[in-house]
Protein backbone atom coordinates (compact mmCIF):
# COMPACT_ATOMS: atom_id res chain seq x y z
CA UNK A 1 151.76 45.72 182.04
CA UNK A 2 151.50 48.14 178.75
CA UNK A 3 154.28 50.52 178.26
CA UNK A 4 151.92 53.71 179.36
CA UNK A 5 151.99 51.61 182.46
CA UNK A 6 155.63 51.30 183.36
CA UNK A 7 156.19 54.14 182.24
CA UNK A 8 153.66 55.95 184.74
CA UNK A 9 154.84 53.44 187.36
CA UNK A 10 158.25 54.58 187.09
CA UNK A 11 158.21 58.22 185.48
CA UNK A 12 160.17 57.36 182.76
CA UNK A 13 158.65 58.27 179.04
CA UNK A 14 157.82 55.40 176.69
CA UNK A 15 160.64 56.88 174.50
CA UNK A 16 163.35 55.58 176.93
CA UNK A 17 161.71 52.40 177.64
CA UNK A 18 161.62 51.40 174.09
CA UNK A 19 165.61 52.42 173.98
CA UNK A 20 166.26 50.65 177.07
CA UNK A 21 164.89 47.42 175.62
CA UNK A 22 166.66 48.12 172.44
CA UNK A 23 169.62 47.85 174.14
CA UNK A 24 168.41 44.82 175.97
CA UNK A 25 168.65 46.62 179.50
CA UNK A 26 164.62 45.61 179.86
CA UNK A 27 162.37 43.10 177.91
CA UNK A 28 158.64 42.43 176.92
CA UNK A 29 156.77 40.01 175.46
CA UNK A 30 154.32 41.18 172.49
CA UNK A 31 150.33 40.26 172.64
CA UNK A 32 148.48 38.92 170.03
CA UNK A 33 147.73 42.16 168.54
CA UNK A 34 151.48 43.69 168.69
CA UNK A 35 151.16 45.38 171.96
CA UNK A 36 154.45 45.45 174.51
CA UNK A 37 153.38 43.60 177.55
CA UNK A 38 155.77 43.92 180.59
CA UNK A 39 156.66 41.43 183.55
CA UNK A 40 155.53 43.55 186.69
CA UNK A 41 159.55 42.85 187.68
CA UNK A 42 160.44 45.36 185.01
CA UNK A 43 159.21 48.23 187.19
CA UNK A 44 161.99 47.49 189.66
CA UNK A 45 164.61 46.98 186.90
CA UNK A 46 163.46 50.40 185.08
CA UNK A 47 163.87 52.01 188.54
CA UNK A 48 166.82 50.30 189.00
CA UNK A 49 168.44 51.66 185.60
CA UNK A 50 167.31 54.85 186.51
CA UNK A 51 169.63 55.36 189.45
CA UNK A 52 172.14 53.80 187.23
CA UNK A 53 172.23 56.44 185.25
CA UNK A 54 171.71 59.14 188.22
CA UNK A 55 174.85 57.31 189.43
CA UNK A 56 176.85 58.58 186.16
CA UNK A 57 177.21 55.12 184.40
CA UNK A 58 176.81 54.47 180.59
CA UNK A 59 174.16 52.41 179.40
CA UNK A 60 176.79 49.80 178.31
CA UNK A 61 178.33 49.60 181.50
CA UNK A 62 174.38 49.36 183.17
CA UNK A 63 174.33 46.08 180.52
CA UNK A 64 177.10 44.84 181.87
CA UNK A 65 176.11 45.31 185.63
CA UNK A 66 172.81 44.57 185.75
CA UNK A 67 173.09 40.79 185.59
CA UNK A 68 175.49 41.15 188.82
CA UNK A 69 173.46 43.35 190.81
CA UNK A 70 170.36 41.03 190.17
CA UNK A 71 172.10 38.14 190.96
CA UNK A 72 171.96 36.48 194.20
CA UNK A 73 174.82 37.20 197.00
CA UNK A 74 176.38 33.69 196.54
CA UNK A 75 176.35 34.02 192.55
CA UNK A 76 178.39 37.66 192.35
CA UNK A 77 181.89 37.03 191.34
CA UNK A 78 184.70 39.56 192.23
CA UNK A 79 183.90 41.72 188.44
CA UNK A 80 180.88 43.43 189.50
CA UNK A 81 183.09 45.20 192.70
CA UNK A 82 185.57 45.82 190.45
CA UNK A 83 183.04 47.22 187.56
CA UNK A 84 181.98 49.38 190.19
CA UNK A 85 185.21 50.48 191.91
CA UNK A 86 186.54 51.45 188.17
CA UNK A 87 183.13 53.57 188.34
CA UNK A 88 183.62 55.39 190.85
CA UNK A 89 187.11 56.09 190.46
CA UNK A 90 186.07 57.60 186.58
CA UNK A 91 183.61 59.65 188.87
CA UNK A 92 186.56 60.89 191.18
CA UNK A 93 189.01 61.49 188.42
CA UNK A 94 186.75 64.08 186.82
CA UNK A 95 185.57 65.59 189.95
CA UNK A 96 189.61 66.27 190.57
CA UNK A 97 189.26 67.69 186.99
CA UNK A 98 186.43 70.01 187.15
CA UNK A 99 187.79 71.53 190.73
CA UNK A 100 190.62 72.37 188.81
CA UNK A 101 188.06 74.08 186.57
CA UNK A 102 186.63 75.31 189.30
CA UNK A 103 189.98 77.24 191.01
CA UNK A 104 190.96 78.76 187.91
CA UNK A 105 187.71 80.38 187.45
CA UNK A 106 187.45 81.13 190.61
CA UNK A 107 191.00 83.26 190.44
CA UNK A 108 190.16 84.57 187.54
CA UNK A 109 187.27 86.15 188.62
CA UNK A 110 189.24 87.01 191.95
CA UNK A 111 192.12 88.63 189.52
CA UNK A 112 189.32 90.64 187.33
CA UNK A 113 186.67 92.00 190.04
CA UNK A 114 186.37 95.72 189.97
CA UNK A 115 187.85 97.78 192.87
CA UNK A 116 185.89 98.47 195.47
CA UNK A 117 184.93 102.29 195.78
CA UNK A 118 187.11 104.42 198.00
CA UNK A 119 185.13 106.12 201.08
């Protein structure tokens, strides 16, 4: 599959494609005349990446738990849980963080509204 392919297939612009396999996240295979040719499985890693990213995660911690989330049940040691629980509890941390942000705007505005008008 040609790059204008996946990235039809997936809605994801050529542009990122050619970043993710910079980084090594996806990979192709180059025809005889110089053209990217992908496996068809790259459609379901790209998607895969995609929520990845939805999900908050760097695209160094995506390298690092892609090759645990493809492998199989019986060949996932204890580091991609633990990649993932250290995830999520970033994720948490700075939701704690922003409704702090959130409550001192919030009385702020509370403190600066105009009085309502007197009947």
């Amino acid at each position: 599959m040609r790059i204008g392919e996946l990235a039809e297939s997936t809605g994801v612009s050529a542009r990122s494609l050619r970043y993710y396999e910079s980084l090594g996240l996806i990979r192709s295979t180059r025809t005889p005349a110089g053209w990217r040719d992908f496996e068809p499985a790259m459609h379901e890693r790209v998607v895969l990446i995609q929520h990845l990213f939805a999900a908050g995660l760097s695209s160094a911690t995506i390298g690092e738990v892609l090759p645990c989330l493809e492998a199989s049940p019986d060949e996932r040691t204890g580091e991609l849980d633990e990649r993932l629980r250290a995830e999520i509890d970033r994720i948490e941390a700075e939701r704690r963080h922003l409704d702090c942000e959130l409550d001192i705007l919030r009385a702020l505005r509370s403190e600066t509204a105009p009085a309502a008008p007197t009947p």
